[in-house]
Structures are given as structure tokens and as C-alpha cells.
Protein backbone atom coordinates (compact mmCIF):
# COMPACT_ATOMS: atom_id res chain seq x y z
CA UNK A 1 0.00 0.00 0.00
CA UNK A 2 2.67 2.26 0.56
CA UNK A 3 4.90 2.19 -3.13
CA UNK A 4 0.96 2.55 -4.25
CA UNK A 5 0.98 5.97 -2.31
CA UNK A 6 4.41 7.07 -2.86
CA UNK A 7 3.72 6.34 -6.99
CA UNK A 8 0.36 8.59 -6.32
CA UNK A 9 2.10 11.22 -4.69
CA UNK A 10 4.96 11.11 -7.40
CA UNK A 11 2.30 11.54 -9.88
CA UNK A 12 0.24 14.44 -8.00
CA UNK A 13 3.62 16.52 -7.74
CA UNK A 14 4.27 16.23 -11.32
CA UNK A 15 0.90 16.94 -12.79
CA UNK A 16 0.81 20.17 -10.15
CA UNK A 17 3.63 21.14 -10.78
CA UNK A 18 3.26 25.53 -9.71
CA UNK A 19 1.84 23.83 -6.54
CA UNK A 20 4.94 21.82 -6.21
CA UNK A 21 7.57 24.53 -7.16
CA UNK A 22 5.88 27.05 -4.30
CA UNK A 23 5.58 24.60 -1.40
CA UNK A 24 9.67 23.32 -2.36
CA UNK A 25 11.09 26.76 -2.19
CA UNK A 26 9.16 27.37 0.87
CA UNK A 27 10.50 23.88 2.45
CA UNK A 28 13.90 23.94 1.37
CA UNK A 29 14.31 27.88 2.10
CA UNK A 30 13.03 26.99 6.20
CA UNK A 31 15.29 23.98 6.36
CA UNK A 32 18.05 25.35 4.76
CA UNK A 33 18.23 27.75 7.79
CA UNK A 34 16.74 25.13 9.87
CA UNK A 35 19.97 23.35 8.95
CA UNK A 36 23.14 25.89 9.13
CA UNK A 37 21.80 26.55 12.46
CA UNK A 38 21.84 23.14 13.64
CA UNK A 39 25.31 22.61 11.93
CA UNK A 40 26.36 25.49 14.21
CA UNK A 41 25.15 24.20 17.09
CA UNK A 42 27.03 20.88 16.69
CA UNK A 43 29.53 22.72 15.98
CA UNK A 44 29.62 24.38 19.58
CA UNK A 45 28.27 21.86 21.23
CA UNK A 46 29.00 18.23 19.70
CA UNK A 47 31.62 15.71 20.51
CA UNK A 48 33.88 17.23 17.60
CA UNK A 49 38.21 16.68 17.81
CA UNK A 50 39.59 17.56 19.84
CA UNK A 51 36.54 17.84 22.39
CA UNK A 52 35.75 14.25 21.44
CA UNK A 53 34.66 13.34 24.84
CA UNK A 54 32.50 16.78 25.47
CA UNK A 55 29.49 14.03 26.50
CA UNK A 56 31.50 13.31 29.41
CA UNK A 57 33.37 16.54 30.08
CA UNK A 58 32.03 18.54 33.29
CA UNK A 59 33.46 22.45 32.95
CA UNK A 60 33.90 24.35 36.34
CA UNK A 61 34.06 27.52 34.78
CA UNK A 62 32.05 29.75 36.98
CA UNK A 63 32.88 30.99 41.28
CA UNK A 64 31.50 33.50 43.31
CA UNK A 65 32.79 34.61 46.91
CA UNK A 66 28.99 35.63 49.05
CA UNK A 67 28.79 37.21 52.12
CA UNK A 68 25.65 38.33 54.02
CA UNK A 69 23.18 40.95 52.49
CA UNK A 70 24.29 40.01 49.12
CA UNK A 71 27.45 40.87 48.91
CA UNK A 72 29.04 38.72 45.80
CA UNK A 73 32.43 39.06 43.98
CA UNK A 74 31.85 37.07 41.03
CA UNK A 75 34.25 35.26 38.51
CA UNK A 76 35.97 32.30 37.47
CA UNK A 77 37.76 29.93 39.88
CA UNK A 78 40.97 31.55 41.28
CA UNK A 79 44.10 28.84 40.79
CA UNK A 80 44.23 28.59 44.32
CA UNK A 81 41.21 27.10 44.40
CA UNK A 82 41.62 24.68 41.54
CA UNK A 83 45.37 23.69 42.23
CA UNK A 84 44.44 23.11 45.80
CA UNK A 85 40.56 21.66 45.85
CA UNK A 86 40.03 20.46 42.37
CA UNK A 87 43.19 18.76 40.82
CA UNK A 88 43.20 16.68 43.90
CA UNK A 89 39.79 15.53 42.48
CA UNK A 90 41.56 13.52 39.87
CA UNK A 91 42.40 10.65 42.20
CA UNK A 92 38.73 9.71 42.64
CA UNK A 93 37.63 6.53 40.67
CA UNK A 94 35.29 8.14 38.74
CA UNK A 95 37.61 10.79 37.54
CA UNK A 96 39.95 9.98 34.71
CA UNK A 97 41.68 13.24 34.52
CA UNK A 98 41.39 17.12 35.71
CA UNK A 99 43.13 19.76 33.47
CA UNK A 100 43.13 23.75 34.52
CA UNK A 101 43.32 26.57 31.61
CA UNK A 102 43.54 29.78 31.51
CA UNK A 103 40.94 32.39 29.09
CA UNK A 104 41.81 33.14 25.68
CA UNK A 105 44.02 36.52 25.47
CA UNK A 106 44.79 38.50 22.69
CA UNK A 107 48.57 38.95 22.53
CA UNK A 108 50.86 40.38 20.01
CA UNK A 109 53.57 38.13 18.17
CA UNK A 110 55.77 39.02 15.47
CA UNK A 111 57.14 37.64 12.07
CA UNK A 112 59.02 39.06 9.45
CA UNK A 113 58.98 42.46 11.24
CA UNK A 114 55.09 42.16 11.21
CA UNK A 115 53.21 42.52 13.84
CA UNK A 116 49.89 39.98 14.27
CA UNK A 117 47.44 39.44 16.95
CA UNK A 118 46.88 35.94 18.66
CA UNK A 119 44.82 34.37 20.39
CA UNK A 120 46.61 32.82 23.49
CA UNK A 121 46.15 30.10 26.30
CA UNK A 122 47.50 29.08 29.07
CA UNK A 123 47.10 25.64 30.25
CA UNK A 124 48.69 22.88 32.21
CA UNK A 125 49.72 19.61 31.11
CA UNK A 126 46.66 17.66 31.43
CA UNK A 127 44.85 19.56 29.09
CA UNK A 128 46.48 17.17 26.17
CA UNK A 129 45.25 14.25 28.24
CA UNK A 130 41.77 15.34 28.06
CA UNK A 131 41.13 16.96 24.83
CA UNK A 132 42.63 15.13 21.82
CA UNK A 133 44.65 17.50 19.77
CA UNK A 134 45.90 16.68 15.75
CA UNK A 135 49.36 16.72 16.31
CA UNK A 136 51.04 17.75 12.61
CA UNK A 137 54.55 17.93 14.33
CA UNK A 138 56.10 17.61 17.67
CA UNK A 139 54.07 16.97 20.89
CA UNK A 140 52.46 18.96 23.56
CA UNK A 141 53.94 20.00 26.47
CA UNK A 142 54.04 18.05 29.51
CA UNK A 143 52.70 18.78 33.13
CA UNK A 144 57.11 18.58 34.10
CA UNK A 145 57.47 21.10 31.72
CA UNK A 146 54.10 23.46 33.69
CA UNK A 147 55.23 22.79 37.01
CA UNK A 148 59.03 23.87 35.77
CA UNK A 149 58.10 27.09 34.22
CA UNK A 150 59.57 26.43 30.86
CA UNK A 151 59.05 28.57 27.86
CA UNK A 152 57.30 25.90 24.92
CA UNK A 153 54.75 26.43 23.58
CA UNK A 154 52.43 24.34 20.94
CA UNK A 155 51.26 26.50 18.28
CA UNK A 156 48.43 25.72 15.17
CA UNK A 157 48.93 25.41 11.95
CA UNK A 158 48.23 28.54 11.10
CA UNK A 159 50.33 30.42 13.27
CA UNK A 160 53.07 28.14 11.74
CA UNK A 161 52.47 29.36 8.43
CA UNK A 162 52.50 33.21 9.55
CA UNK A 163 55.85 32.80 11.84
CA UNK A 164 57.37 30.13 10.00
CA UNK A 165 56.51 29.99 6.51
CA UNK A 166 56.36 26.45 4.94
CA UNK A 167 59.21 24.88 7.02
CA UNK A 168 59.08 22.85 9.75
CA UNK A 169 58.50 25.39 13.16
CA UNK A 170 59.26 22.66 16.12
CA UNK A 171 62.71 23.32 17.71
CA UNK A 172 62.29 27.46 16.56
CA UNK A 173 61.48 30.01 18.73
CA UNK A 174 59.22 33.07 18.22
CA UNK A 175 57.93 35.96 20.56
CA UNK A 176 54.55 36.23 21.58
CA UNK A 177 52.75 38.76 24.23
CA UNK A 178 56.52 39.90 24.97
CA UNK A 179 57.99 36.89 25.80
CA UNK A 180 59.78 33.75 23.79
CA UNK A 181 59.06 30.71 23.44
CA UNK A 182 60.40 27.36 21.81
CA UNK A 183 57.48 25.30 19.99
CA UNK A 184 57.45 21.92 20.23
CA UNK A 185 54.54 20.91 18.76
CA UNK A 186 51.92 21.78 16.26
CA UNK A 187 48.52 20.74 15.96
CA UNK A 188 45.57 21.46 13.27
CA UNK A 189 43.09 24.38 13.52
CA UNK A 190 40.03 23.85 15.97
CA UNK A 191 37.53 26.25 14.82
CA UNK A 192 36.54 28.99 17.29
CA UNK A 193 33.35 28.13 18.03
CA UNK A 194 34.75 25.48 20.16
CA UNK A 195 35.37 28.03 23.11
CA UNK A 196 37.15 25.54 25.42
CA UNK A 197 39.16 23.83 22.78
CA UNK A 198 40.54 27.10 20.70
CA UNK A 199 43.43 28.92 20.60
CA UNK A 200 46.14 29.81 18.39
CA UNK A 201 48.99 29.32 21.10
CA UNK A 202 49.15 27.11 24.05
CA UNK A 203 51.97 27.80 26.79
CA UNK A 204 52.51 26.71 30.27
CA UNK A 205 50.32 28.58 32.99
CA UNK A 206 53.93 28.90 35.06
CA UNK A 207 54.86 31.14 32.13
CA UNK A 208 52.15 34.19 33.58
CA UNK A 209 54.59 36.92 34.11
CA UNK A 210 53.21 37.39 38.09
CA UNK A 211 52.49 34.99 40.48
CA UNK A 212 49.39 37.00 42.00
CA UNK A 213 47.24 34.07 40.37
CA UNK A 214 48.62 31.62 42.31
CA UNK A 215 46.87 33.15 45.73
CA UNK A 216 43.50 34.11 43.66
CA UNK A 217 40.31 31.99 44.56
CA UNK A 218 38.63 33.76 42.49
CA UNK A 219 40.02 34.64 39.12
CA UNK A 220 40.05 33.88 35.76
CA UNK A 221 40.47 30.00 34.86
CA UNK A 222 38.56 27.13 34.18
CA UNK A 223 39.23 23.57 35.24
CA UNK A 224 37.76 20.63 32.93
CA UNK A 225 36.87 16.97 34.46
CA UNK A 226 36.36 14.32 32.31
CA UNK A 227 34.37 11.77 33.80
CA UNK A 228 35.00 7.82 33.15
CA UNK A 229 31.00 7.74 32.07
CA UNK A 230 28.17 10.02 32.49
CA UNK A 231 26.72 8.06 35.58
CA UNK A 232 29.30 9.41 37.53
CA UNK A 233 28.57 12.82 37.04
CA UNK A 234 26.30 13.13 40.52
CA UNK A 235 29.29 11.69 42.47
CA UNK A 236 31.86 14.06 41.30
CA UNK A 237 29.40 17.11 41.65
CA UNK A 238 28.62 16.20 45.58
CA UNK A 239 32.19 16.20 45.61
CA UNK A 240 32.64 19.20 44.36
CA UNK A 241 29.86 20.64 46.75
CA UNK A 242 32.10 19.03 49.72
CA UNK A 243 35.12 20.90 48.30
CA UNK A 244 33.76 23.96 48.18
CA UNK A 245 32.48 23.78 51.64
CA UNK A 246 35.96 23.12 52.55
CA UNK A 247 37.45 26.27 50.36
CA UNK A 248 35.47 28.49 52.65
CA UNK A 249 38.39 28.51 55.34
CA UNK A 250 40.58 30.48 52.56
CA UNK A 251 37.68 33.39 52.23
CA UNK A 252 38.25 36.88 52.94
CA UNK A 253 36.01 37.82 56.73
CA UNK A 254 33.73 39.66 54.66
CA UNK A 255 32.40 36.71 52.60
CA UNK A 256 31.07 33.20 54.13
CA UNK A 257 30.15 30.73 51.35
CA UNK A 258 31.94 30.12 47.86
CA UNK A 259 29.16 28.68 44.76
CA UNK A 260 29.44 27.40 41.39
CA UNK A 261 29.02 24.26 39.99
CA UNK A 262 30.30 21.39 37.39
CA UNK A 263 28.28 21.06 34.06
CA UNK A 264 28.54 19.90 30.42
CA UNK A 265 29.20 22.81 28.14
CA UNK A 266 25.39 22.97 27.49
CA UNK A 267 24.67 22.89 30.80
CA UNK A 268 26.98 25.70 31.45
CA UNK A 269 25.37 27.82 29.24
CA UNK A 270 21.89 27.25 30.60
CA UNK A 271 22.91 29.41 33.87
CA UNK A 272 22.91 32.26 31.83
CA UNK A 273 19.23 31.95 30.77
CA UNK A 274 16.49 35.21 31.34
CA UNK A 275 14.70 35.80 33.58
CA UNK A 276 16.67 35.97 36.78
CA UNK A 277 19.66 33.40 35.53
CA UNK A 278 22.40 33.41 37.98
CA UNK A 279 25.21 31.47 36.74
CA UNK A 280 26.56 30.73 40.07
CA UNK A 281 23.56 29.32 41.42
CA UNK A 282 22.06 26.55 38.99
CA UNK A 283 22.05 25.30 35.57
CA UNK A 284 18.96 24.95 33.64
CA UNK A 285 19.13 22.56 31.09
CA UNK A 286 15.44 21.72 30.52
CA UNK A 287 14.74 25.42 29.88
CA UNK A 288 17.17 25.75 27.30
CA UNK A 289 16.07 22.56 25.08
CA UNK A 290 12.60 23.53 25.38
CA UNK A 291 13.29 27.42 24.49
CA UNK A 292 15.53 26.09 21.45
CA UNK A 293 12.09 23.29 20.70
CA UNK A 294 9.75 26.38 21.06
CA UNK A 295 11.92 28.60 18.94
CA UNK A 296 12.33 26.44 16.05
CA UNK A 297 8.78 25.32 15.97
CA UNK A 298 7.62 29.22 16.40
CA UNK A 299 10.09 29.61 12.71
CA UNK A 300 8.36 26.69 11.10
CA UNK A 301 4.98 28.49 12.04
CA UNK A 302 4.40 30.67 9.35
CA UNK A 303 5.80 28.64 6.40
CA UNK A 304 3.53 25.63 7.60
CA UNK A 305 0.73 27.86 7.47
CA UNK A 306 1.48 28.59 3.92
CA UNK A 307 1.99 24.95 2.92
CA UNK A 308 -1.32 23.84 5.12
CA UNK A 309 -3.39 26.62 2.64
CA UNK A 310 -1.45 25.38 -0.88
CA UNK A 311 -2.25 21.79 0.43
CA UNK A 312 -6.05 22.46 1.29
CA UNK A 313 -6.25 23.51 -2.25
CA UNK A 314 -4.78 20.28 -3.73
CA UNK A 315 -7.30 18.62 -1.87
CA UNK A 316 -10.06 20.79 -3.19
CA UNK A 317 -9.05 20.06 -7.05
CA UNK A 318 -8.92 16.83 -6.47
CA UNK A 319 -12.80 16.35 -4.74
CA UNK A 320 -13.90 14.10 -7.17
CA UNK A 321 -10.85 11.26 -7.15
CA UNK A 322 -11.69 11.64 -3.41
CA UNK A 323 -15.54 10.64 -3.78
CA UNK A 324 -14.74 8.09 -5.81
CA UNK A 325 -12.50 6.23 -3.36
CA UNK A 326 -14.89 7.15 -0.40
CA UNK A 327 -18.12 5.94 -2.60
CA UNK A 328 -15.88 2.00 -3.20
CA UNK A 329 -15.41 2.37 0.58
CA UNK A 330 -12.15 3.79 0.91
CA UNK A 331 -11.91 4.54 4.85
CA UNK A 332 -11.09 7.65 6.36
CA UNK A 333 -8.17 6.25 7.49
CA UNK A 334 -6.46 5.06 4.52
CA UNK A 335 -7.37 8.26 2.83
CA UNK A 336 -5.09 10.34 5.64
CA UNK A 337 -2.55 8.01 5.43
CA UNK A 338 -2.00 8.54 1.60
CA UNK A 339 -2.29 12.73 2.00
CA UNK A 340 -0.14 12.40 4.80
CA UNK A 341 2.54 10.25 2.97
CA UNK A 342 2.21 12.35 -0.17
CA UNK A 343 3.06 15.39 1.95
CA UNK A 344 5.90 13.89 3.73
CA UNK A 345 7.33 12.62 0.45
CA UNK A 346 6.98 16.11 -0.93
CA UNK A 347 8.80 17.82 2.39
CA UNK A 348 11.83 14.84 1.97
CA UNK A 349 12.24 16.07 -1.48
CA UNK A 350 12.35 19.94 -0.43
CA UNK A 351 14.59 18.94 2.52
CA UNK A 352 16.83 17.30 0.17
CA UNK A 353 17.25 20.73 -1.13
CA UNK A 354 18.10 22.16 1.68
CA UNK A 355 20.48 19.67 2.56
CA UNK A 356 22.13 20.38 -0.32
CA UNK A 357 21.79 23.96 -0.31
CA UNK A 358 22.88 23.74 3.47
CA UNK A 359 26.16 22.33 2.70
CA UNK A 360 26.89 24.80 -0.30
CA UNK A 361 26.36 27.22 2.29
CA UNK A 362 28.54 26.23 4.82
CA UNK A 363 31.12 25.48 3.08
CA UNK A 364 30.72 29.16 1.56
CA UNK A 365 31.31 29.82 5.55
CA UNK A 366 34.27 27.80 6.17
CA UNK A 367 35.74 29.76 2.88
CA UNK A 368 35.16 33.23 3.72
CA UNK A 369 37.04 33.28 7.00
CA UNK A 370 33.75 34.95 9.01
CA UNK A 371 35.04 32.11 11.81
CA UNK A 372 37.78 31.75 12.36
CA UNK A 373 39.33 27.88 10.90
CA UNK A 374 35.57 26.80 10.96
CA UNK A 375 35.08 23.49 10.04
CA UNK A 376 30.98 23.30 9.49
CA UNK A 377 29.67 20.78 7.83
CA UNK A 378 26.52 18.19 7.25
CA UNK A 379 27.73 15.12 9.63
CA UNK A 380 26.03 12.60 10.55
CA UNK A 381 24.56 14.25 13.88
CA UNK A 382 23.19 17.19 11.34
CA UNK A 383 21.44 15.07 9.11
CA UNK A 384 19.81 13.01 11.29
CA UNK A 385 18.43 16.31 12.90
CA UNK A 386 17.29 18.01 9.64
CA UNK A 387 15.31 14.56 8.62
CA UNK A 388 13.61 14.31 11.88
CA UNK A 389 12.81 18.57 11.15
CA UNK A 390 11.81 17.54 7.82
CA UNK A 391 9.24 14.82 9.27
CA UNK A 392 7.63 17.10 11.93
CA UNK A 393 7.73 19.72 9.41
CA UNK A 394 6.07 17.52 6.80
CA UNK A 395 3.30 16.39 10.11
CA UNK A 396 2.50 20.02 10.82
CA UNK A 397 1.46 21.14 7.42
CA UNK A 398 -0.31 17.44 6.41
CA UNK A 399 -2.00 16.42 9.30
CA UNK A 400 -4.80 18.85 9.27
CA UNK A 401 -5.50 19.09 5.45
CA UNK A 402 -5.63 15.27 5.10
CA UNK A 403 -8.12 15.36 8.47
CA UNK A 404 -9.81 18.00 6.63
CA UNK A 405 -10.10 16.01 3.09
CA UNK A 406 -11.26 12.89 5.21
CA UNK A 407 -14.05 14.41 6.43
CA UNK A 408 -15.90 15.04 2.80
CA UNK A 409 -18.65 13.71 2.30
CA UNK A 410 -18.79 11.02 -0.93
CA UNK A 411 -22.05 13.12 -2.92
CA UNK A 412 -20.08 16.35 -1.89
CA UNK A 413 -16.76 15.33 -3.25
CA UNK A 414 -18.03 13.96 -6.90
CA UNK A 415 -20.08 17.30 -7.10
CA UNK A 416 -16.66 19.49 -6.50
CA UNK A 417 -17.77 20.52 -2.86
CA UNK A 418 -16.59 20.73 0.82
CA UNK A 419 -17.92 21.05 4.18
């Protein structure tokens, strides 16, 4: 029964063919959007190199001193905080490693008498342990190498190019943010949408010119732990709520509680929702997935509307096939299954179009350098997201019209009317 309503709707999109043109551009136009925005999102979000393990990542990225009458002094965690209460956490079974980095800063370095601006990090050595870098050349630098306060660096591939030229770079030297460094390894661009991940320079943290950081609770690092599964997420995070009951012995008089919390980077970005978000306080995870849900649905709105109206009126032109099959007792049923299929079939071809037109797209991103070494694309994770949009899409615009064509009445239908 189904190739019999597939060959149908082949047939109906052919022979309607202004019908068909108007409802494809509207469907591939919506999930062509539909689809560079999900692409992005992946891109920020999904378990992409080197955050390959971002599913089981927890990101302590936000700490706030409070004292009474709400007094706050808001921030990142200090490294006094991290090197003494949170590295230690990497000895628990369900922790497979802890790494502490630094923000990104902007920092001048220079080559061939040019001056460029970077984007640096500082990190210790666990960070390579954790995320999984392309090494081109060399290696990364060890946690020794942190603790010893040497000056290497790993650099990517394109800050090879721009200091280096074409030649190897590992074993060189260059000067960045007015100090020098040896490189000793380079890795491949990560695109800067992955926040935690990018950089275009990684050096020790032992390399920060003054060692105020190292008495800060407060301040302006991150720590990442990466979990052995995501079931062990609530142990580490009472953990963490233990440690930073314990931190509260190294607060100024004026403040008497530290808070923050451990979450997956799309967690973390849930603390920052309206109305009221405090990022110190709670995550809100639920709220964000059903305000991205609710906002997608809200854009499919309007353009479902339009198909629903262009579908009613295939269904009007074609009253008298419809009494026909109701008159040899075709059921209601069996007549909303073949509308509904026809419409699906006809939002799978438009979202085939937008697939492609997606792609063309963002790889017209990747080339024009608006992101920085973007890598966008239509993986696996994306197109199993715009098919699923294309279905619901294709249910929200056929659902009612096929309801609406069941519902004629047989003598109606064969004279060319509707109720």
C-alpha cells in the first residue's frame, strides 16, 4: 500500500507542478536555515576533535565569593582554588583526569617584522590528556614542563604558516605577548566556536609573568573533568559541593560561602538563561532545550501555514478522485494516510534541497574566513536532525489538510464541494 501511495504522490507533484515549485522553495528555504543553524550548534556543542569526549566533560568555569546581604564578587575559579581543591579531584575513581586553563588573550607576536594578533592560552599539562589535539609535528607540552616554568609552547597550523613559513616550526622560537618561546609541537586548527578547545597558542600557565594568580580563589580559569561515564557525574558534583564547603576557610572575613558548579558545556550555558539566571547558582538545562524546541517550531509556524493553505487547495481540485475512493469504501483512514505520505514525500524532497543547499552554504562559511578555521559541515549528527525537522515539518502542514479532506462527504466530493 505504501509504493501505491508514494507512486500517487509522485504523480500528483508532477501533474501540479506551480503547486509543487511554491511549497519546495518554501520547504527547502526553512530547512536550509533550519539546517546551518543546527550545523552550528554541533559545531559548539558536539563531541567534535579535539573535544571528542565533550558528553563526558564537566566544565567548572564559573565561582563567586557571598557574604551576608548580598554581597558577591563574582568570577571564574581563582588557581588557588583549583590547584588546591580540584586537581586533587583527579584521584577519585570516577575521575579519569582534571586539566586547569587559563581564558583566551589576545597577545601580540611578530614575524618578518610584522606585527599579528593571537589568540593565546594558558594551560597545564593535562589539558592534552583530556582533549585530543591533531598533532602535525612535535608533541604537547608536559605537566614537568608546567610545574618547571619552561618557555614551549604548541602552536596551530596557522600560526606556523604566519611565523614560519612552509618549514618545519618545532625546535624554533618566536615571541609572543613579549615573551619567547620554543614550539614543540603543532597541531591542526580547531575552529573557534569550540570556546574551550581554541586557541592559536598554548603555553605553560607557570609562564604568567606574576604569580598573583597563584593566591587568587577567584580569578580567571577554568578547570575541565572528564568523567570515566556520564553516571558518575552526581558523584563528582557532591564532591565538588564538599570541596567547596571546605574552600570556605581560605575566604576573605567579609564573605562566608563560595558557589558554582560542574556542568557539560550545554549545561553551562543554561545558567545564563532570562529571567533571573544566575550562573553561580544553577544550571537549567530543561529550559534551554525547550526554548531552542519552542523557537524552532515558532520559525516553522508561518511557512507551515502557507503549505497547510497550498495543500487544502490540492485537496479541493482533487474532490472528485476523493468521492470516488470514499463511494468504493475507501476509509477515512487510509485516505489520511495517503495525503499524509504524499506530503511527507513532498517535504523529503524539499529537505533534500536544503540539505544540499545547506552544505553549499557552509562550506561558503568555512571559505570566507567569518570564523575563524571553521570546520561546518553536514555530519552525521546534522542530518539526522534536519530529517527528523523535515518529518515534523512535513506532520504540521499534512496532518490537518488530510483530516480536513477525510471528512468530505462522498455526494459532496463527486459534485466538486466541501464542508
Amino acid at each position: 500500500m505504501l509504493a501505491n501511495y508514494l507512486k500517487i504522490a509522485w504523480k500528483v507533484l508532477q501533474r501540479q507542478k506551480f503547486y509543487t515549485f511554491i511549497s519546495l522553495f518554501g520547504i527547502s528555504l526553512t530547512l536550509l536555515i533550519l539546517l546551518v543553524a543546527t550545523a552550528m550548534f554541533d559545531s559548539i556543542y558536539g563531541p567534535q576533535p579535539p573535544e571528542v569526549h565533550s558528553d563526558r566533560t564537566l566544565h567548572l568555569e564559573t565561582l563567586a565569593m557571598r557574604g551576608p546581604k548580598d554581597v558577591i564578587f563574582p568570577g571564574g575559579p581563582g588557581y588557588l582554588f583549583l590547584d588546591h581543591f580540584i586537581r586533587p579531584m583527579a584521584a577519585m575513581p570516577e575521575v579519569e583526569g582534571v586539566a586547569v586553563i587559563g581564558g583566551q588573550e589576545t597577545a601580540a607576536s611578530y614575524a618578518g617584522g610584522q606585527k599579528a594578533l593571537s589568540t593565546l592560552r594558558r594551560t597545564d599539562g593535562e589539558l592534552w590528556r583530556i582533549l585530543e589535539f591533531d598533532f602535525l609535528e612535535g608533541r604537547p607540552f608536559t605537566v614537568e614542563e608546567d610545574r618547571q616554568g619552561r618557555f614551549v609552547a604548541v602552536i596551530n597550523e596557522a600560526t606556523r604558516q604566519r611565523v614560519f613559513g612552509r618549514g618545519p616550526a618545532v625546535g624554533r622560537t618566536f615571541e609572543i605577548g613579549g615573551q619567547t618561546f620554543r614550539v614543540v609541537g603543532v597541531v591542526r586548527n580547531v575552529s573557534s566556536l569550540r570556546e574551550t578547545s581554541f586557541a592559536d597558542v598554548w603555553v605553560p600557565i607557570s609562564t604568567i609573568k606574576s604569580d598573583v594568580y597563584k593566591r587568587e580563589l577567584v580569578g580567571g580559569f577554568q578547570a575541565l573533568l572528564l568523567a570515566r561515564s556520564r553516571s558518575d557525574f552526581p558523584a563528582i558534583r557532591a564532591e565538588l559541593d564538599r570541596r567547596l564547603r571546605q574552600a570556605k576557610s581560605h575566604l576573605p572575613s567579609y564573605f562566608d560561602r563560595l558557589e558554582g558548579g560542574a556542568d557539560t558545556l550545554f549545561e553551562s550555558t543554561s545558567r545564563y538563561l532570562p529571567p533571573g539566571g544566575d550562573p553561580y547558582e544553577r544550571s537549567r538545562p530543561g529550559l534551554l532545550r525547550a526554548a531552542l524546541f519552542l523557537s524552532m517550531l515558532l520559525f516553522m509556524l508561518l511557512p507551515a501555514i502557507n503549505l497547510v493553505n497550498i495543500n487544502l487547495s490540492r485537496i479541493l481540485e482533487r474532490s472528485s478522485e476523493i468521492g470516488v475512493r470514499k463511494a468504493f469504501g475507501a476509509s477515512s483512514r487510509a485516505l489520511v494516510g495517503q495525503f499524509v505520505v504524499e506530503n511527507l514525500m513532498l517535504t523529503l524532497v524539499g529537505g533534500a534541497i536544503g540539505l544540499a543547499l545547506a552544505a553549499a552554504v557552509l562550506h561558503g562559511l568555512n571559505a570566507s574566513g567569518l570564523i575563524s578555521y571553521s570546520q561546518l559541515s553536514v555530519n552525521v549528527r546534522v542530518f539526522v536532525y534536519g530529517l527528523g525537522i523535515a518529518v515534523l515539518f512535513g506532520l504540521l502542514s499534512g496532518v490537518y489538510p488530510a483530516w480536513k479532506m477525510s471528512r468530505l462527504h462522498p455526494a459532496e466530493a463527486l459534485r466538486g464541494r466541501s464542508r
